[in-house]
Protein backbone atom coordinates (compact mmCIF):
# COMPACT_ATOMS: atom_id res chain seq x y z
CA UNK A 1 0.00 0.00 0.00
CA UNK A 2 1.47 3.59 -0.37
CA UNK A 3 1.87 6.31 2.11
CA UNK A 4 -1.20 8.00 -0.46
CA UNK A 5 -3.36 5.21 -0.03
CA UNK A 6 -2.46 4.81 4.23
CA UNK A 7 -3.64 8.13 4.69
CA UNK A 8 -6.59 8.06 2.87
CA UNK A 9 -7.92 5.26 4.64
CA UNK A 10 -6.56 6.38 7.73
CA UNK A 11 -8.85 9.42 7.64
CA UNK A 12 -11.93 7.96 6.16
CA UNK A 13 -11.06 4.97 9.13
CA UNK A 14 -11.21 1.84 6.17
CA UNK A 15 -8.29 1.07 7.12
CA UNK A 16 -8.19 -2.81 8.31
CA UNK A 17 -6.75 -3.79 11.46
CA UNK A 18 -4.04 -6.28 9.94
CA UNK A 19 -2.84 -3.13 8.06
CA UNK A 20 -2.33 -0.82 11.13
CA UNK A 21 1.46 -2.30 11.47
CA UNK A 22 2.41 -1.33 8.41
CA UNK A 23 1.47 2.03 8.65
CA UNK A 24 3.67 2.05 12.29
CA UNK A 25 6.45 1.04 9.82
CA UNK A 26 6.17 3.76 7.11
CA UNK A 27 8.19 6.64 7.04
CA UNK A 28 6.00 9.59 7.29
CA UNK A 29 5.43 10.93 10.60
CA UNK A 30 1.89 11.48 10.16
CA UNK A 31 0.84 8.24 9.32
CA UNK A 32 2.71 6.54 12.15
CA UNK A 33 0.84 8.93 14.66
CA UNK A 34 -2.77 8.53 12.74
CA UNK A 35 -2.00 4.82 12.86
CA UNK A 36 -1.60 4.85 17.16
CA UNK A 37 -4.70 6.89 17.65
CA UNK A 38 -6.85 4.38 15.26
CA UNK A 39 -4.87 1.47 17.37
CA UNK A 40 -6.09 3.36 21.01
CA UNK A 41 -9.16 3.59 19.65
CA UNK A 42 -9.71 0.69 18.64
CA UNK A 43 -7.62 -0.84 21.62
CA UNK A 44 -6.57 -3.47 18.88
CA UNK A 45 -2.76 -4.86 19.68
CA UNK A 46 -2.12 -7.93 17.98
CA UNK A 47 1.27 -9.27 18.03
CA UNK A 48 2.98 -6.55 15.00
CA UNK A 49 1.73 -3.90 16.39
CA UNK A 50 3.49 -4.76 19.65
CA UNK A 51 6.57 -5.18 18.10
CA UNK A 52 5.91 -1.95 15.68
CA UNK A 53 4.73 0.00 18.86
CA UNK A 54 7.81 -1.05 21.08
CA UNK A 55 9.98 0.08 18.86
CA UNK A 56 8.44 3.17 18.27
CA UNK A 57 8.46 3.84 21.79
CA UNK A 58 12.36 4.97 22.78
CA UNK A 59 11.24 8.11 20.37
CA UNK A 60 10.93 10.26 23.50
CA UNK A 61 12.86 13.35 22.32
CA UNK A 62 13.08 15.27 19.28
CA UNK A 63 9.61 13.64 17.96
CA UNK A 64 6.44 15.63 18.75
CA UNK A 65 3.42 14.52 18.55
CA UNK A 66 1.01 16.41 20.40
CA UNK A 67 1.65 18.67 23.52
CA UNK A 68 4.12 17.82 25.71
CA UNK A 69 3.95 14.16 24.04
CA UNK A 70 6.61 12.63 22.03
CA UNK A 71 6.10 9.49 19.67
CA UNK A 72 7.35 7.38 21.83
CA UNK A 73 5.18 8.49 24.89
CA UNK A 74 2.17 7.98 22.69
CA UNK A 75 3.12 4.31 21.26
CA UNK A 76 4.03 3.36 25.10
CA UNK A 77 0.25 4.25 26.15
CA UNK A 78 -1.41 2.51 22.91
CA UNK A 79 0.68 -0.32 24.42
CA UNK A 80 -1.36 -0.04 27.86
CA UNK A 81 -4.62 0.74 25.89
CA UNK A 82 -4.37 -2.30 23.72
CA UNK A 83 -5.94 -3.96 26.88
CA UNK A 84 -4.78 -7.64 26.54
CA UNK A 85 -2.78 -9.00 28.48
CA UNK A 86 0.28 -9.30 26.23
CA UNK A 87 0.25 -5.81 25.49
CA UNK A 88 -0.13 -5.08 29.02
CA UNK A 89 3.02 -6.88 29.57
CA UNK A 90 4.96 -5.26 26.69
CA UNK A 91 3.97 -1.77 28.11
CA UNK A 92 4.88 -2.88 31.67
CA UNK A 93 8.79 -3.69 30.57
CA UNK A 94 8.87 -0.33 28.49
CA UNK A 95 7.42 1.56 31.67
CA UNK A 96 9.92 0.60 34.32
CA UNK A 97 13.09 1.60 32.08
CA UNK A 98 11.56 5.63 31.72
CA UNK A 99 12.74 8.02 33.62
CA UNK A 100 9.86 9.95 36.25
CA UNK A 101 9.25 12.68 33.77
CA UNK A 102 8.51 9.87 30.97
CA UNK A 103 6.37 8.37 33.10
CA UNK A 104 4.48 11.36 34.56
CA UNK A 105 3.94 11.96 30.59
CA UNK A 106 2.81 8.60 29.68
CA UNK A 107 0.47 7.79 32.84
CA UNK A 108 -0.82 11.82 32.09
CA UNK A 109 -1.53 11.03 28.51
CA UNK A 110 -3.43 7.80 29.48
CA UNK A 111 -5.51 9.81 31.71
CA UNK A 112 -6.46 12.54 29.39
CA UNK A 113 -7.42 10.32 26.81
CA UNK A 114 -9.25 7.96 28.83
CA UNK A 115 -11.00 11.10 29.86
CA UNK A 116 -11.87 12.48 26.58
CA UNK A 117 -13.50 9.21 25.64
């Protein structure tokens, strides 16, 4: 699929679940941060989208997302909002290596977005 086509059905939301870890893999910054909001809200997390989202998630400097919110703080909290217990897991191991301020971010971003929903 091309980065043309990702976008377009990331913003109409066609896009299918398998294809959501390939758009964590592209390139364009846009499309990998479209691609974790459609994966928190769908709280879908299969297996490549762990390992897409993990690796995503030392990005904790010199990506912005949103805010105060790097890449990485984002993918860590798609991790947690997969809901399963694998991803649960995955986000766990992630979690304990940040730093406070990481973690104030992450567990803040969780909570806003849990809040908005």
């Amino acid at each position: 699929m091309t980065h043309n086509e990702m976008m377009e059905k990331l913003r109409d939301d066609s896009i299918k679940n398998e294809e959501l870890a390939d758009c964590l893999n592209s390139k364009i910054f846009n499309i990998v941060g479209m691609s974790i909001f459609t994966i928190m809200e769908r709280r879908y997390c299969d297996k490549s989208i762990r390992k897409a989202l993990a690796e995503i998630s030392p990005k904790l400097s010199g990506y912005k997302a949103v805010g105060p919110y790097q890449i990485g703080h984002l993918a860590i909290a798609a991790l947690f909002l997969g809901n399963d217990r694998s991803s649960i897991e995955c986000f766990t191991h992630i979690y304990k290596k940040l730093n406070s301020t990481d973690q104030f971010l992450v567990d803040n971003f969780i909570e806003k977005y849990n809040e908005a929903q």
